[in-house]
C-alpha atoms as a PDB file:
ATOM      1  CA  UNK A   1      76.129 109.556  96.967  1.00  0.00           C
ATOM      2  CA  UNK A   2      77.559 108.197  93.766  1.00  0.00           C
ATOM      3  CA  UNK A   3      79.130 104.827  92.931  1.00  0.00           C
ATOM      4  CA  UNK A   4      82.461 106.778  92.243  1.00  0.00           C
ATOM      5  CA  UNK A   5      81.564 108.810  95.441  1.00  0.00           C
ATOM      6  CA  UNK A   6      81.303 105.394  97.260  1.00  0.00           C
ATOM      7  CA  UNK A   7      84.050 103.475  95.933  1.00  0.00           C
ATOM      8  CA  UNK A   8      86.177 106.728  97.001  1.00  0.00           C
ATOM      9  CA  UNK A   9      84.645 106.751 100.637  1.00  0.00           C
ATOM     10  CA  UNK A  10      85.733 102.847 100.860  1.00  0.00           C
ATOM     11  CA  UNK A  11      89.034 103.318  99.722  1.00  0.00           C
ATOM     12  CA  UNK A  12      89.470 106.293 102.269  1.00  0.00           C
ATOM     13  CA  UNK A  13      88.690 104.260 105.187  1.00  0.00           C
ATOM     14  CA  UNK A  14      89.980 100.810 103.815  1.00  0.00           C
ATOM     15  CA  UNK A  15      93.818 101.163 105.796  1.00  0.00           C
ATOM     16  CA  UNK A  16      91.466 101.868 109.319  1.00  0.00           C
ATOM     17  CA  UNK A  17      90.487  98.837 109.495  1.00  0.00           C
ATOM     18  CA  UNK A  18      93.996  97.042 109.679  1.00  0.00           C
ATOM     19  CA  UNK A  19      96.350  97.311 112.541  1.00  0.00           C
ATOM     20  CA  UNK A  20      99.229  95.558 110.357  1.00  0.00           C
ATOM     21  CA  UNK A  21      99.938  95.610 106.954  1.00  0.00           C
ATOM     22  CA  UNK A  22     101.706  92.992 104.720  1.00  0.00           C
ATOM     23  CA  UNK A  23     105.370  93.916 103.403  1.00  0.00           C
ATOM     24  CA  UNK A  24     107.258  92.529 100.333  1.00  0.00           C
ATOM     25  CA  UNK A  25     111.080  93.794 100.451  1.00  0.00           C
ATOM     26  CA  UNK A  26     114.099  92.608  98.488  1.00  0.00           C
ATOM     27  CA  UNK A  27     117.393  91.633  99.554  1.00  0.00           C
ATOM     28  CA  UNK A  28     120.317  92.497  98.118  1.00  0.00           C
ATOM     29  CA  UNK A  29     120.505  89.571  96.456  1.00  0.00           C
ATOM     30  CA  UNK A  30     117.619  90.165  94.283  1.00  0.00           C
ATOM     31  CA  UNK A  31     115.933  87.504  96.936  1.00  0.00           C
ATOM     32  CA  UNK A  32     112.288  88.485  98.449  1.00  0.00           C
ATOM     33  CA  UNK A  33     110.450  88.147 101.685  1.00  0.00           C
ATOM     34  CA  UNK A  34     107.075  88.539 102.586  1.00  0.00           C
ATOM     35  CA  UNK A  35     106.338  89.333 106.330  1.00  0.00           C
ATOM     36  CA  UNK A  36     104.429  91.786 107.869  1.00  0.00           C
ATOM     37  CA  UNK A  37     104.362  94.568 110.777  1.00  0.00           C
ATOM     38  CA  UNK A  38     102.028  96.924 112.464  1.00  0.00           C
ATOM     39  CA  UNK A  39     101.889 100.349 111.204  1.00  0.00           C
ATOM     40  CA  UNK A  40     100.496 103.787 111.255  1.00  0.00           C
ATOM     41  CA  UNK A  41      98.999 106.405 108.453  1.00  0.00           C
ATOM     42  CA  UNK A  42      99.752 109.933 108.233  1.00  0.00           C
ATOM     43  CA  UNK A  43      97.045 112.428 106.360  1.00  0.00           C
ATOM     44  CA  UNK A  44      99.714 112.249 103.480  1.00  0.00           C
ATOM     45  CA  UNK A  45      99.099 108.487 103.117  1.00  0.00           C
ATOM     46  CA  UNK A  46     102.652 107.894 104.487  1.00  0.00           C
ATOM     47  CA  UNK A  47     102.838 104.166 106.172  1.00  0.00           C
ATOM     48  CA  UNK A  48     105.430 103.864 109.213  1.00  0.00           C
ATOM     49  CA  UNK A  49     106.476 100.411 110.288  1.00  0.00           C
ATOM     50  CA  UNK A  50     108.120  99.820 113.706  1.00  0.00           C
ATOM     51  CA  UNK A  51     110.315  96.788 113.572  1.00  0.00           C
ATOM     52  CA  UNK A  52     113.417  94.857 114.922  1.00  0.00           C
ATOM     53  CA  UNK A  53     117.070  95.274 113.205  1.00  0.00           C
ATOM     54  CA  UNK A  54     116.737  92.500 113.511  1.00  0.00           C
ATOM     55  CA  UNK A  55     114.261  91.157 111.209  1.00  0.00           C
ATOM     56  CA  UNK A  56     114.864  89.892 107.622  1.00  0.00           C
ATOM     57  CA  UNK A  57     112.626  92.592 106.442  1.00  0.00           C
ATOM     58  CA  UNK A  58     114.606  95.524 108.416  1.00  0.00           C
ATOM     59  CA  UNK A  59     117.706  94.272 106.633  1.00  0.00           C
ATOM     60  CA  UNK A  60     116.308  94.018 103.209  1.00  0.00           C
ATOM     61  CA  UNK A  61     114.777  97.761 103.621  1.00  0.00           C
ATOM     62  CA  UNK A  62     117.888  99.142 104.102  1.00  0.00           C
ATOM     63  CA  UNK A  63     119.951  97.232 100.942  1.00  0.00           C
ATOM     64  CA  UNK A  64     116.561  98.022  98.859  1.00  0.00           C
ATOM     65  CA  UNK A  65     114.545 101.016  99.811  1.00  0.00           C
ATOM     66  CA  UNK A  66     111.496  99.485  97.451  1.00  0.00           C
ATOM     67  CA  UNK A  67     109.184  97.680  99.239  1.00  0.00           C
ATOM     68  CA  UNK A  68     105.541  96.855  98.505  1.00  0.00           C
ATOM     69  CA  UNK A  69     103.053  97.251 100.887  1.00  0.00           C
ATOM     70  CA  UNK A  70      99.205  95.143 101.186  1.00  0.00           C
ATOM     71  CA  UNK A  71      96.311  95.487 102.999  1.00  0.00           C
ATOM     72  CA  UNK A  72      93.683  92.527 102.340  1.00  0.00           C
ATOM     73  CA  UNK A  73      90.230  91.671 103.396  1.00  0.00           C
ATOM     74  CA  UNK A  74      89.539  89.107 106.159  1.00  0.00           C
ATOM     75  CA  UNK A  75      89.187  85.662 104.274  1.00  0.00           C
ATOM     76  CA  UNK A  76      86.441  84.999 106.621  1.00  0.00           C
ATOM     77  CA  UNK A  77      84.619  88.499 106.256  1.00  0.00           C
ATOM     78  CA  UNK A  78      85.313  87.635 102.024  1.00  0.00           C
ATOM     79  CA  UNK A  79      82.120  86.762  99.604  1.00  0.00           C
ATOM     80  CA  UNK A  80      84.429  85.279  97.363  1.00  0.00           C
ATOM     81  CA  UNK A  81      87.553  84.298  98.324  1.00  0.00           C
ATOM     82  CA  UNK A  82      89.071  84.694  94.543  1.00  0.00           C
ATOM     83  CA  UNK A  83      87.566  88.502  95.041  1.00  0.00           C
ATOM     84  CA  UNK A  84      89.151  89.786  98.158  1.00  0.00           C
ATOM     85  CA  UNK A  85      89.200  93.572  98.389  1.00  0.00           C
ATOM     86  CA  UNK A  86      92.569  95.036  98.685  1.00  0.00           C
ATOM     87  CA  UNK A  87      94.821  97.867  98.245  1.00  0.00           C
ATOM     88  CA  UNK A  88      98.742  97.710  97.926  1.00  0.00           C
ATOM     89  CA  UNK A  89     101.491 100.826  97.595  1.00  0.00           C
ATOM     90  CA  UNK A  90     104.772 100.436  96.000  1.00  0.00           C
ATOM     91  CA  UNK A  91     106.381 102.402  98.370  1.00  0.00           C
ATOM     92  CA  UNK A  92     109.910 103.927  98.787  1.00  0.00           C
ATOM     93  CA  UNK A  93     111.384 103.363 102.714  1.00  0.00           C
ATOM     94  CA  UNK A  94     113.157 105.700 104.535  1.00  0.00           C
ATOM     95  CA  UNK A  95     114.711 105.374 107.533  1.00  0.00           C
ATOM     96  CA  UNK A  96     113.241 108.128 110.389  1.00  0.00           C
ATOM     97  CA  UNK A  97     116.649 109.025 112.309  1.00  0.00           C
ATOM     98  CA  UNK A  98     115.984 107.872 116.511  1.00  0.00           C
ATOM     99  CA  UNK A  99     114.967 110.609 118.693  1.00  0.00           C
ATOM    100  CA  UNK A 100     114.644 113.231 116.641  1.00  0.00           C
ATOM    101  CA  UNK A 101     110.995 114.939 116.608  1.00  0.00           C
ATOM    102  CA  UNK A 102     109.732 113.394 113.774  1.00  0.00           C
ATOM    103  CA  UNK A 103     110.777 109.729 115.461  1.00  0.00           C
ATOM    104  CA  UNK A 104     109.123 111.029 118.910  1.00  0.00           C
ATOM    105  CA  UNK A 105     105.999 111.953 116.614  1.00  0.00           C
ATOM    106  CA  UNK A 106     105.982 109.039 115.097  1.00  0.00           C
ATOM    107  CA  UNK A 107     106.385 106.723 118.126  1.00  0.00           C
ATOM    108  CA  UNK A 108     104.022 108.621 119.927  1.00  0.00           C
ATOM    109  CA  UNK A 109     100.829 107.560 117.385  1.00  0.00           C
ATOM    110  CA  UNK A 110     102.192 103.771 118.008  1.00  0.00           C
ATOM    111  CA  UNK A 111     101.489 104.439 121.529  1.00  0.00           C
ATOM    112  CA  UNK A 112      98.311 106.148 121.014  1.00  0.00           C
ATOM    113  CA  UNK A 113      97.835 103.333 118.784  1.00  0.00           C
ATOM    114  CA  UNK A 114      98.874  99.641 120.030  1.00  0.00           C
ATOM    115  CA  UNK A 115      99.314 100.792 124.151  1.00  0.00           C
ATOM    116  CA  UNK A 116     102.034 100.024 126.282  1.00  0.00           C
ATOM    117  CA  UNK A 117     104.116  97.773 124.330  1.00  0.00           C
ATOM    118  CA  UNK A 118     105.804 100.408 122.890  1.00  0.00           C
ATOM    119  CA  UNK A 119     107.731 101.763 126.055  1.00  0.00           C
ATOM    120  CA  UNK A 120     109.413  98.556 125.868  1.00  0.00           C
ATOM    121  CA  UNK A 121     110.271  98.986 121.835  1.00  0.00           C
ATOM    122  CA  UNK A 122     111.290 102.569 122.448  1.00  0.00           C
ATOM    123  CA  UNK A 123     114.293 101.423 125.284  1.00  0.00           C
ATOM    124  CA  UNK A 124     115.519  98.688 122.214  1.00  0.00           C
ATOM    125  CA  UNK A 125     117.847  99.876 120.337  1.00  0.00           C
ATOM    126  CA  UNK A 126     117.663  97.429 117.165  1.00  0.00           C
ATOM    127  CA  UNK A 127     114.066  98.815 116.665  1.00  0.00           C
ATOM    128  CA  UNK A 128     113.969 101.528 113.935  1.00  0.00           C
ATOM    129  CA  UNK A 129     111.212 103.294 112.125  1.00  0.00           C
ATOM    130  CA  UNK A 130     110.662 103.280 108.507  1.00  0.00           C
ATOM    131  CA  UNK A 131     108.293 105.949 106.929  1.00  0.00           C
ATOM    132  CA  UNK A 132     107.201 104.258 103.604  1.00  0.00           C
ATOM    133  CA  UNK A 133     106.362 106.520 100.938  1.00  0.00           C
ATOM    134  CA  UNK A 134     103.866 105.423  98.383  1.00  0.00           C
ATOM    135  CA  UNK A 135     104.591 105.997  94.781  1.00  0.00           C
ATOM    136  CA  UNK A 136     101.374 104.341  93.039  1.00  0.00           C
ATOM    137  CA  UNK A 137      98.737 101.840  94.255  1.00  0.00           C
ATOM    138  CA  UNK A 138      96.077  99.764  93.386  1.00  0.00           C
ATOM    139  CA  UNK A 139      92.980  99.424  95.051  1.00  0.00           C
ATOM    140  CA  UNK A 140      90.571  95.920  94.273  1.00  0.00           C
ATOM    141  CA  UNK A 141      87.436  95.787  95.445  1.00  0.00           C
ATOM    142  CA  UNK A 142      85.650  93.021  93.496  1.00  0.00           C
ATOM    143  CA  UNK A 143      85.771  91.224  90.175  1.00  0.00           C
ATOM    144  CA  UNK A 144      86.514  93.822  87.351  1.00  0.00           C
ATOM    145  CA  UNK A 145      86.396  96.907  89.997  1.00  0.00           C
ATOM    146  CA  UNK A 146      89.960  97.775  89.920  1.00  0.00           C
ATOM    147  CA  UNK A 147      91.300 101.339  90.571  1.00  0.00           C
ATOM    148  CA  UNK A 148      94.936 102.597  89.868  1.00  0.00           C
ATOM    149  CA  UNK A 149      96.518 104.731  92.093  1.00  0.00           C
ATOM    150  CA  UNK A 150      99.088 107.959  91.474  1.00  0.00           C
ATOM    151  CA  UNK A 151     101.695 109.373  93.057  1.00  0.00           C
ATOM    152  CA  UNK A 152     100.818 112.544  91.690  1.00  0.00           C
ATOM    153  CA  UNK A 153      97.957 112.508  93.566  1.00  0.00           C
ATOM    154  CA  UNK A 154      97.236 109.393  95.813  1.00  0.00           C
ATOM    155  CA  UNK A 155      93.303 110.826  96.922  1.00  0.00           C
ATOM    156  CA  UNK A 156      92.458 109.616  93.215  1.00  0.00           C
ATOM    157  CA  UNK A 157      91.299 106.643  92.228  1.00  0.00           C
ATOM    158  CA  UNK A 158      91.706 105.401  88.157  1.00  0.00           C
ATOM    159  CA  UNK A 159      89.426 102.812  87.194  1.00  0.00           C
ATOM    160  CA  UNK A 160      91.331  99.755  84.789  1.00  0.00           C
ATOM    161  CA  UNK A 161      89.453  98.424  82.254  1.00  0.00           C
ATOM    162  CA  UNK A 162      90.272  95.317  80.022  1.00  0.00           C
ATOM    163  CA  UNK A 163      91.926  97.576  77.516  1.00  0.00           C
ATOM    164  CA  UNK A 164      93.459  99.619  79.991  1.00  0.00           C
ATOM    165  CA  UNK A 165      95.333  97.183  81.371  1.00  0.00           C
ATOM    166  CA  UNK A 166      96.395  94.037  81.018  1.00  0.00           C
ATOM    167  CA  UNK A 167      97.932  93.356  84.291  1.00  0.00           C
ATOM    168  CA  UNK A 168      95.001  92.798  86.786  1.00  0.00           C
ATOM    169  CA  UNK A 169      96.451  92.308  90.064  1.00  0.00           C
END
């Protein structure tokens, strides 16, 4: 297998190894918040969230649709802790409407996924589902290995170089 061949087979299976993700959404009033929530994939790279109405995030999502999404090495499973690998999505959220198929789809996987705790989310009715749909991405995996991610096509990775890009995030 090639380096590219590798780096692509990492970034595939990067998001399987998190059972939450970090979220960044904006208020209304321009002002951000940084939480997180458990989530699952779909095959189109989709990211649904599960969370409480009444969370600052849940508010923010629905005066702001943008929200960016990170997942981020284990400091303690980290080489370098100035190096961590990670990939984040700028995403666009949309709220899934409650018991329609797609919602019973969707809730379904979180049981599949985190067990009985979500019977009891499903019976509250302040928790909604967000699909989050990624626009672009970036995916770090070390010191000057840094891929850009499309919308067009979100299965291919762009490596930055210095003259690139001068944003290295």
């Amino acid at each position: 297998m090639s380096q590219v061949e590798n780096i692509q087979a990492e970034y595939e299976k990067f998001p399987e190894q998190f059972e939450s993700i970090i979220i960044s959404t904006v208020s209304a009033e321009g002002i951000p918040n940084a939480s997180y929530a458990p989530f699952v994939m779909d095959d189109a790279k989709n990211i649904y969230i599960y969370v409480s109405g009444l969370a600052t995030h849940t508010t923010n999502l629905y005066a702001n649709p943008h929200v960016s999404v990170l997942f981020i090495e284990d400091e303690a499973k980290s080489n370098q802790i100035f190096g961590r690998s990670r990939l984040s999505f700028d995403c666009t959220a949309t709220l899934i409407e409650r018991e329609t198929d797609k919602w019973n789809q969707i809730v379904d996987q979180f049981q599949g996924r985190f067990g009985q705790i979500i019977e009891v989310l499903r019976g509250l009715s302040d928790f909604r589902i967000f699909q989050l749909t990624p626009r672009e991405g970036r995916f770090v995996i070390g010191f000057g290995a840094i891929y850009n991610i499309s919308g067009d096509n979100l299965y291919q990775l762009v490596q930055v170089t210095p003259d690139s890009n001068q944003n290295q995030g």
